[in-house]
Structure formats: C-alpha cells, structure tokens
PDB file of N, CA and C in Angstrom:
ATOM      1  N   UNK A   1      10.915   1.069 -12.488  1.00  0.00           N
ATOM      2  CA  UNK A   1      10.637   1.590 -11.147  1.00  0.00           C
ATOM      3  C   UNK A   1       9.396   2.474 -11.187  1.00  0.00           C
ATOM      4  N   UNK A   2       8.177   2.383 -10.174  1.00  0.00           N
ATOM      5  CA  UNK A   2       7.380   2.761 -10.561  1.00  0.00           C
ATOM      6  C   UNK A   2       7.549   4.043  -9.929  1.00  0.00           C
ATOM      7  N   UNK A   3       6.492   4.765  -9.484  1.00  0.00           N
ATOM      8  CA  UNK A   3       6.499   6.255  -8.953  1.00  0.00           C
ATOM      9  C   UNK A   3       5.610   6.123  -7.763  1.00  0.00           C
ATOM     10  N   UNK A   4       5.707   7.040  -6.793  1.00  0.00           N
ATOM     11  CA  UNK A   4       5.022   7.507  -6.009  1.00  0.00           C
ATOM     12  C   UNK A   4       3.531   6.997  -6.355  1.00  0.00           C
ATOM     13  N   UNK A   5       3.389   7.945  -7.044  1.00  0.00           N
ATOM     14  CA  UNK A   5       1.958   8.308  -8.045  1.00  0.00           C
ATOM     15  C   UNK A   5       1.262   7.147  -8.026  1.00  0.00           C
ATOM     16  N   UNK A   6       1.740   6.098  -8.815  1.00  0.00           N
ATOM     17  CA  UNK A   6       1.373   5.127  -9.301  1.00  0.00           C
ATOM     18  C   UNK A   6       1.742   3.678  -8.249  1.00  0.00           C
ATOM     19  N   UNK A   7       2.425   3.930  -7.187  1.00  0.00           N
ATOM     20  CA  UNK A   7       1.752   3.035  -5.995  1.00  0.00           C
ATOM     21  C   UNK A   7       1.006   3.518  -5.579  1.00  0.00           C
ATOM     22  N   UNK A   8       0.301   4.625  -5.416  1.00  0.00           N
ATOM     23  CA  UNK A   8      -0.611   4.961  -4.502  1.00  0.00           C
ATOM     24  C   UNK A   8      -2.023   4.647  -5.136  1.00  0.00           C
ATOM     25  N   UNK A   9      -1.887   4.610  -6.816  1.00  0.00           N
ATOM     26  CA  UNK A   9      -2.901   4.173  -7.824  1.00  0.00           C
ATOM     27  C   UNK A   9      -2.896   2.252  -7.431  1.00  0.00           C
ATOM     28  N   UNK A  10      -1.958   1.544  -7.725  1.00  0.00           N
ATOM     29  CA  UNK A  10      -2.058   0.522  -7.378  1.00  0.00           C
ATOM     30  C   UNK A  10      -2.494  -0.162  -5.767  1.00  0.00           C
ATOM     31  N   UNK A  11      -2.120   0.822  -4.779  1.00  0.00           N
ATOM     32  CA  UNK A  11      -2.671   0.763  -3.792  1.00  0.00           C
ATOM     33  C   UNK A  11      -4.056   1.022  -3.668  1.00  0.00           C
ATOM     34  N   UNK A  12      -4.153   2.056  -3.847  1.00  0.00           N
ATOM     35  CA  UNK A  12      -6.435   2.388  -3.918  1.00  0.00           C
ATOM     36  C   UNK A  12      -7.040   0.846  -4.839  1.00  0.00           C
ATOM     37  N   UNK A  13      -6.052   0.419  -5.749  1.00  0.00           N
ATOM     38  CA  UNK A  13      -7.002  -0.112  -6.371  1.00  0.00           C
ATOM     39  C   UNK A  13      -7.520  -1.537  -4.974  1.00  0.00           C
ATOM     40  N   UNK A  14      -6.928  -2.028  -4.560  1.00  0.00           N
ATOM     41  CA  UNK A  14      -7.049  -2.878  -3.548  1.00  0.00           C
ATOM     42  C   UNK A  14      -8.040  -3.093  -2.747  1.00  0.00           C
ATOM     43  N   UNK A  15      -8.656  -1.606  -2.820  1.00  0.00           N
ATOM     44  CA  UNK A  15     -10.120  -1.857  -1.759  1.00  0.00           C
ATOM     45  C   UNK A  15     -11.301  -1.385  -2.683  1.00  0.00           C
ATOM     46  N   UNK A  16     -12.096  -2.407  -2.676  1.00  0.00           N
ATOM     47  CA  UNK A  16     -13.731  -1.942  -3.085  1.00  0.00           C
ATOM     48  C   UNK A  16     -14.478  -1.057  -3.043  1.00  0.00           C
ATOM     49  N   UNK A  17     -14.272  -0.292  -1.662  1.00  0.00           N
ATOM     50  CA  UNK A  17     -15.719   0.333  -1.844  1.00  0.00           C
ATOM     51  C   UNK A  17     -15.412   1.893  -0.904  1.00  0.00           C
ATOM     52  N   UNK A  18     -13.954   2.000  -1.047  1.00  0.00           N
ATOM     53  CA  UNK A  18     -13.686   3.614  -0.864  1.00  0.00           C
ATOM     54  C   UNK A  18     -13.009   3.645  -2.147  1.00  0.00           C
ATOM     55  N   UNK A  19     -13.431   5.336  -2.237  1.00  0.00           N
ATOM     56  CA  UNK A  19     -12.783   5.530  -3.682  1.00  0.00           C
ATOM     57  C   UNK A  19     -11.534   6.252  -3.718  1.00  0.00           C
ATOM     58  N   UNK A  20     -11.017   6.089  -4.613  1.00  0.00           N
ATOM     59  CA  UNK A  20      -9.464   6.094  -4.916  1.00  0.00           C
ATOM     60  C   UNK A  20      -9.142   7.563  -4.765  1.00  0.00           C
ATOM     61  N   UNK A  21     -10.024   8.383  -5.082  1.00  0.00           N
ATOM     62  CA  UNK A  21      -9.626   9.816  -4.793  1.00  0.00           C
ATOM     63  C   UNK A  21      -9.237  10.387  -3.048  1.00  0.00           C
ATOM     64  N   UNK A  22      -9.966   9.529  -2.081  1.00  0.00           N
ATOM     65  CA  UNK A  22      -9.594   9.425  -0.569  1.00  0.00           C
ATOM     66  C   UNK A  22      -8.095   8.659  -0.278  1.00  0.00           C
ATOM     67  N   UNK A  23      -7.692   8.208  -1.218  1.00  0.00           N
ATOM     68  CA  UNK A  23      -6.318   7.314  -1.290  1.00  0.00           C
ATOM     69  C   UNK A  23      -5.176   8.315  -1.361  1.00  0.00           C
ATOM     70  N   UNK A  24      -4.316   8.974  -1.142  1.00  0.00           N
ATOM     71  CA  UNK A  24      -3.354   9.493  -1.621  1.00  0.00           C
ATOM     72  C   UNK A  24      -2.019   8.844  -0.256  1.00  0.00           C
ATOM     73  N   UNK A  25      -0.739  10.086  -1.237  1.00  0.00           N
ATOM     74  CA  UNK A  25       0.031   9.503  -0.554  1.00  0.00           C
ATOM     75  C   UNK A  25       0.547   9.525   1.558  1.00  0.00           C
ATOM     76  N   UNK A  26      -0.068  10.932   1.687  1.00  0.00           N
ATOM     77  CA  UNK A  26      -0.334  11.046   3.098  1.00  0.00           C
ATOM     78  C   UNK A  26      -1.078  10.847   3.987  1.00  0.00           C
ATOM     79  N   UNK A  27      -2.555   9.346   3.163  1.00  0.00           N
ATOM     80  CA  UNK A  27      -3.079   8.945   3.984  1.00  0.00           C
ATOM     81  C   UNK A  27      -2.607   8.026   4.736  1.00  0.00           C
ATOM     82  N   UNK A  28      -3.399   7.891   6.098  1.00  0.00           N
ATOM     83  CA  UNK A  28      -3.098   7.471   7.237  1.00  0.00           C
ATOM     84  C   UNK A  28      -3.798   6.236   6.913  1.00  0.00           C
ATOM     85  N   UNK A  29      -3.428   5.065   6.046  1.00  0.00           N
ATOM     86  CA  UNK A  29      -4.140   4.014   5.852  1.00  0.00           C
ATOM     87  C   UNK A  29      -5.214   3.025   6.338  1.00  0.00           C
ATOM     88  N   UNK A  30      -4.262   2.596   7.799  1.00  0.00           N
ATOM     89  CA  UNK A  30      -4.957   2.099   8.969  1.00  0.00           C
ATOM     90  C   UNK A  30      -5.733   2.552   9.542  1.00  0.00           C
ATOM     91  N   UNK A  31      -6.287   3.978   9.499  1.00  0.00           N
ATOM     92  CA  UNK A  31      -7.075   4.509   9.650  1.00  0.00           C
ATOM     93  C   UNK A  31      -8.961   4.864   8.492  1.00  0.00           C
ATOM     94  N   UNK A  32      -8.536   4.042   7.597  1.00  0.00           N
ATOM     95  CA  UNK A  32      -9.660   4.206   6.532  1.00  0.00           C
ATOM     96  C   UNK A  32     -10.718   2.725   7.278  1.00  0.00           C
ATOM     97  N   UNK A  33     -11.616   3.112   6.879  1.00  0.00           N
ATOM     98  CA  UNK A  33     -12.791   2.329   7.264  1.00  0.00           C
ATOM     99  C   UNK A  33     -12.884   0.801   6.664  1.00  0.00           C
ATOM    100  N   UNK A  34     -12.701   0.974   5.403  1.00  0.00           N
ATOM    101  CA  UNK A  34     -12.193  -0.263   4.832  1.00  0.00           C
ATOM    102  C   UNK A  34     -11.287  -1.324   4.584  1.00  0.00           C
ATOM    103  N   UNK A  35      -9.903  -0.754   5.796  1.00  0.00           N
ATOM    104  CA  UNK A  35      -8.665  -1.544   5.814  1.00  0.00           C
ATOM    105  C   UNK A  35      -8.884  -2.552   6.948  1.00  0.00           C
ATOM    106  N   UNK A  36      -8.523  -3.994   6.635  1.00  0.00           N
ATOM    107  CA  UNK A  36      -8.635  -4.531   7.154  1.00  0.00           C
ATOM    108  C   UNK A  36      -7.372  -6.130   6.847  1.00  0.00           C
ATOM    109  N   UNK A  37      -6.860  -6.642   7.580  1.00  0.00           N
ATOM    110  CA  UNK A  37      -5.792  -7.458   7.463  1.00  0.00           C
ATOM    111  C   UNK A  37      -6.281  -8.383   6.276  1.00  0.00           C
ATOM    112  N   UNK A  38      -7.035  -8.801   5.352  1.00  0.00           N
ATOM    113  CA  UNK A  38      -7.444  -9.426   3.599  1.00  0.00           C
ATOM    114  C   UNK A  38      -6.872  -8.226   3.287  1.00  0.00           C
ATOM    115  N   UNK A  39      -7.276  -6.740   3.405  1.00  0.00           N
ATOM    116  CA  UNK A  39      -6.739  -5.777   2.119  1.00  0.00           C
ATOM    117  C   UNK A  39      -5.221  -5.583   2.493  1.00  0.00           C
ATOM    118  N   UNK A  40      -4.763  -5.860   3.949  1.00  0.00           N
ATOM    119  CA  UNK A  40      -3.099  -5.597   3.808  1.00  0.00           C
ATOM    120  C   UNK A  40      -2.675  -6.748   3.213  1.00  0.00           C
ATOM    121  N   UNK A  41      -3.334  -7.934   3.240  1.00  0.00           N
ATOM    122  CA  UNK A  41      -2.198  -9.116   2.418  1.00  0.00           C
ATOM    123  C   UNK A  41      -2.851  -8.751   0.972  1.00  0.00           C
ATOM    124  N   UNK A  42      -4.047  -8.525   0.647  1.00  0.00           N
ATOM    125  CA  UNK A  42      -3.613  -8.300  -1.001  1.00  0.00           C
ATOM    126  C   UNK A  42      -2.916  -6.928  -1.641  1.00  0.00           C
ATOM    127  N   UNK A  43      -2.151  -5.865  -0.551  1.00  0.00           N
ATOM    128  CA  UNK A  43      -1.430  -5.244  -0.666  1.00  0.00           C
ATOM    129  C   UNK A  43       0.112  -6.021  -1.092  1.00  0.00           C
ATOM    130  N   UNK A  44       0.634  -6.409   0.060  1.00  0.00           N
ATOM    131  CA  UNK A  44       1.648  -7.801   0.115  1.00  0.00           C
ATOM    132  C   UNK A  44       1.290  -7.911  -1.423  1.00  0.00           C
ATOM    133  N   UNK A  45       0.930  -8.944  -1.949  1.00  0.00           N
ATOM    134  CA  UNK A  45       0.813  -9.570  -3.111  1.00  0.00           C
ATOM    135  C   UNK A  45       0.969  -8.750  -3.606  1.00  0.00           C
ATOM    136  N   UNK A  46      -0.306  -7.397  -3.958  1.00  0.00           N
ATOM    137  CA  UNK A  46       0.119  -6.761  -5.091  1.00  0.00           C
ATOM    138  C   UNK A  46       1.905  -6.066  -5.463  1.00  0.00           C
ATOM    139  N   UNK A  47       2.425  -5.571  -4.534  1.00  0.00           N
ATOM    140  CA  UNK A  47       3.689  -5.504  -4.440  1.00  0.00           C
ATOM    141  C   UNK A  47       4.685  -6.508  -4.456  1.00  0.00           C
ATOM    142  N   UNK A  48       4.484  -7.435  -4.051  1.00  0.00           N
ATOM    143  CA  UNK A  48       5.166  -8.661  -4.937  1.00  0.00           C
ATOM    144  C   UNK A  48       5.542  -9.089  -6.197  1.00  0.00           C
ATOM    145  N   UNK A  49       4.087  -8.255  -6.626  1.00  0.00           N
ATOM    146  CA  UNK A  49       3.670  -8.802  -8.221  1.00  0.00           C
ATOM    147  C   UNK A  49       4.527  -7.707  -9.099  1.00  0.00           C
ATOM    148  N   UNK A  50       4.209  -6.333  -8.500  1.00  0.00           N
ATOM    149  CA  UNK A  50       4.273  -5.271  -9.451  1.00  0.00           C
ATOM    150  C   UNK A  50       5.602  -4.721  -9.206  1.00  0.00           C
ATOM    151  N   UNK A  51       6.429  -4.988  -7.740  1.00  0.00           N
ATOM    152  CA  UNK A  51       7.801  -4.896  -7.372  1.00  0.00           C
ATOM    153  C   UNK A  51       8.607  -5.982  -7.533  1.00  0.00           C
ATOM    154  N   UNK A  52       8.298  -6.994  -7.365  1.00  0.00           N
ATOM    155  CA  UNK A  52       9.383  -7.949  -7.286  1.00  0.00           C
ATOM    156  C   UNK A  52       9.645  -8.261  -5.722  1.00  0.00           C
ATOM    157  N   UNK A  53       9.120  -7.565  -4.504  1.00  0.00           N
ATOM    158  CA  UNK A  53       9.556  -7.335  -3.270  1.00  0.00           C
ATOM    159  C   UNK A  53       8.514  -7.925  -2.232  1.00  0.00           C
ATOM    160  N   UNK A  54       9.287  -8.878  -1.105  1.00  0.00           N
ATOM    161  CA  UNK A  54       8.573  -9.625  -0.382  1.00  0.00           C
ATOM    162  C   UNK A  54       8.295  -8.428   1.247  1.00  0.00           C
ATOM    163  N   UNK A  55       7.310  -7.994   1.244  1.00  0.00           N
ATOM    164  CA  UNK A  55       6.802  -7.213   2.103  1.00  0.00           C
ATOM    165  C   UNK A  55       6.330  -8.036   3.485  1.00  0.00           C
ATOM    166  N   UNK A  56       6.771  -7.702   4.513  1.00  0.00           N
ATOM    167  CA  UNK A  56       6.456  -8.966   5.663  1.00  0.00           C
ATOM    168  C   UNK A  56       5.130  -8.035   6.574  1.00  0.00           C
ATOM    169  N   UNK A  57       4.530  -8.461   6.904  1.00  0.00           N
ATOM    170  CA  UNK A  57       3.447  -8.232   7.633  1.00  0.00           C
ATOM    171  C   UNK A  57       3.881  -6.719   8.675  1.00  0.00           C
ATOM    172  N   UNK A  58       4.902  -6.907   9.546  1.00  0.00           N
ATOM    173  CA  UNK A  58       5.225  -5.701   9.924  1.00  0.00           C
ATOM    174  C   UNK A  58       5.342  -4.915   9.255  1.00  0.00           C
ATOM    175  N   UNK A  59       6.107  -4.934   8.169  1.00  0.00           N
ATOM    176  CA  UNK A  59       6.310  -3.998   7.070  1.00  0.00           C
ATOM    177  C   UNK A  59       5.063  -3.103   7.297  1.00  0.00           C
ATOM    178  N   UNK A  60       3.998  -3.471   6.764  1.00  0.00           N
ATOM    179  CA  UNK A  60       2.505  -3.078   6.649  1.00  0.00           C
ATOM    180  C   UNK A  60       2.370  -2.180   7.735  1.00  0.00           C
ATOM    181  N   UNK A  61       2.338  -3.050   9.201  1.00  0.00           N
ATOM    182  CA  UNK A  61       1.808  -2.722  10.404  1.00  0.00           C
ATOM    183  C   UNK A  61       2.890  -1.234  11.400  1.00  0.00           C
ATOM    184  N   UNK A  62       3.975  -1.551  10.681  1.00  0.00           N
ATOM    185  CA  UNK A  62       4.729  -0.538  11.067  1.00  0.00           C
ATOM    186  C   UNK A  62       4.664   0.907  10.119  1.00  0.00           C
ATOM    187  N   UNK A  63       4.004   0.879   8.779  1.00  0.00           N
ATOM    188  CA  UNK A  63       4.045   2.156   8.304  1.00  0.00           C
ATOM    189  C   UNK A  63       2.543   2.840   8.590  1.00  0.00           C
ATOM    190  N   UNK A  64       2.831   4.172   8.224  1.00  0.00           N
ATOM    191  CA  UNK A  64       1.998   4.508   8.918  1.00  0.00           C
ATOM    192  C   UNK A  64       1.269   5.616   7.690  1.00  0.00           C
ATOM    193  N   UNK A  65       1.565   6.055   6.346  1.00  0.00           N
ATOM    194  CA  UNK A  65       0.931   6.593   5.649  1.00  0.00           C
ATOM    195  C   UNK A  65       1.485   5.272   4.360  1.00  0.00           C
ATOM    196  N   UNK A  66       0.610   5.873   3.035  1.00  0.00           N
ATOM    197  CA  UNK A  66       0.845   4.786   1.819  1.00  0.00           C
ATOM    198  C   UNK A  66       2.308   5.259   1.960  1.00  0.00           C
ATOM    199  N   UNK A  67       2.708   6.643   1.614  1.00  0.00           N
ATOM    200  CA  UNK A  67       4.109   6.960   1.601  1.00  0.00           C
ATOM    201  C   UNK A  67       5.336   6.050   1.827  1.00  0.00           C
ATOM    202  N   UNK A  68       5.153   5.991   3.365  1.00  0.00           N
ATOM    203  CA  UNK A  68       5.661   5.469   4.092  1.00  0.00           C
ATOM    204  C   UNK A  68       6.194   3.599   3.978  1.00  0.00           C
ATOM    205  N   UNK A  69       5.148   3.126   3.611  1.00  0.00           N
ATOM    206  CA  UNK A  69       4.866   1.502   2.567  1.00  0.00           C
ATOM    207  C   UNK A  69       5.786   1.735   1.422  1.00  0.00           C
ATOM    208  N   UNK A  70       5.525   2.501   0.836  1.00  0.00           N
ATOM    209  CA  UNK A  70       5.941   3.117  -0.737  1.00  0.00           C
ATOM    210  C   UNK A  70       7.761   3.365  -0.658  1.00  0.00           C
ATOM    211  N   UNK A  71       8.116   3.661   0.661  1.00  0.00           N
ATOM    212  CA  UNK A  71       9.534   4.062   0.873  1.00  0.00           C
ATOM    213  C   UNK A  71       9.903   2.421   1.518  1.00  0.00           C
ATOM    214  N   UNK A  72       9.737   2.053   2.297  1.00  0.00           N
ATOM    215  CA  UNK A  72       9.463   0.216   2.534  1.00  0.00           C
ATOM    216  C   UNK A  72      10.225  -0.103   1.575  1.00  0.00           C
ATOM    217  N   UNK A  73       9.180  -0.234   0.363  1.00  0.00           N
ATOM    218  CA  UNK A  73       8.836  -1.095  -0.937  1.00  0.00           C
ATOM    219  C   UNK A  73      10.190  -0.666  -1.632  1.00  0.00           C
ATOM    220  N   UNK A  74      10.611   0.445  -1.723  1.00  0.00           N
ATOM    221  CA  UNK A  74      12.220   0.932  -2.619  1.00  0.00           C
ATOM    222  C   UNK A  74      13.233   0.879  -1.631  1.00  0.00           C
ATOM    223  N   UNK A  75      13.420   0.720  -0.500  1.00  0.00           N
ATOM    224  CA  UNK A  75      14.472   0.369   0.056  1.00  0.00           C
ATOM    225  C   UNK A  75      14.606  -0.773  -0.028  1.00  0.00           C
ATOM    226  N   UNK A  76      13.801  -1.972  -0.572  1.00  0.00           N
ATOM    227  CA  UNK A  76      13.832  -3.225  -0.688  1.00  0.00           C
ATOM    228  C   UNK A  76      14.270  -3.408  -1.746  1.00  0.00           C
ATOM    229  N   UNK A  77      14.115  -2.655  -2.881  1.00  0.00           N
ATOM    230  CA  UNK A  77      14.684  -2.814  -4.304  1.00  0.00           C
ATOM    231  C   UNK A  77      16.052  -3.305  -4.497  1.00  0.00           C
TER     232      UNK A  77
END
C-alpha cells in the first residue's frame, strides 16, 4: 500500500512541464495549467498499474485535490 506521499510523487510524475514541487497533496489539480483530459487518463493508467484499481473518468472529474483521488484510489482497495 503505497502512501499519501508517494501518490502524489507518482502523480507529478505524469505531467511534463510543471514541476513536481507545485504538485502536492492539497493541490487543486484541475486547476494547474497543464491538466488536461491525456494527463487524467494517464493518471487512470498509472493507478491501475501501481494500484491494481480501475479509476472511471468521474472518479477524476469528481475529485477535487490529488488528496481527494488518493482517498478514491484506497477506498477501492
């Protein structure tokens, strides 16, 4: 089971060209300049990969900080 911490590391890694230190867990995701529906499905995937857990598009669209995804992602466990 991973941590907080370390979805929010696996999450930053997802986008190119903001840096990971603007990533934490009380950002307001949908709100970063660089999110865009390619970086929420290779979110999807990456949590697939690294959880085991099928994340549905609302999932995404309904949370509203990484946190928030991150609590998603373990109630699915």
């Amino acid at each position: 089971m991973k941590t907080l911490d370390e979805f929010v590391e696996l999450f930053a890694e997802q986008f190119d060209d903001t840096d990971a230190s603007e990533i934490q867990a009380g950002t307001v995701f949908h709100d970063l300049e660089e999110w865009s529906s390619l970086i929420g499905l290779s979110v999807i995937a990456m949590v697939d990969e690294e959880f085991d857990v099928a994340l549905k598009g609302d999932d995404v669209k309904s949370s509203v900080t990484v946190e928030d995804l991150y609590n998603k992602v373990v109630a699915k466990l």
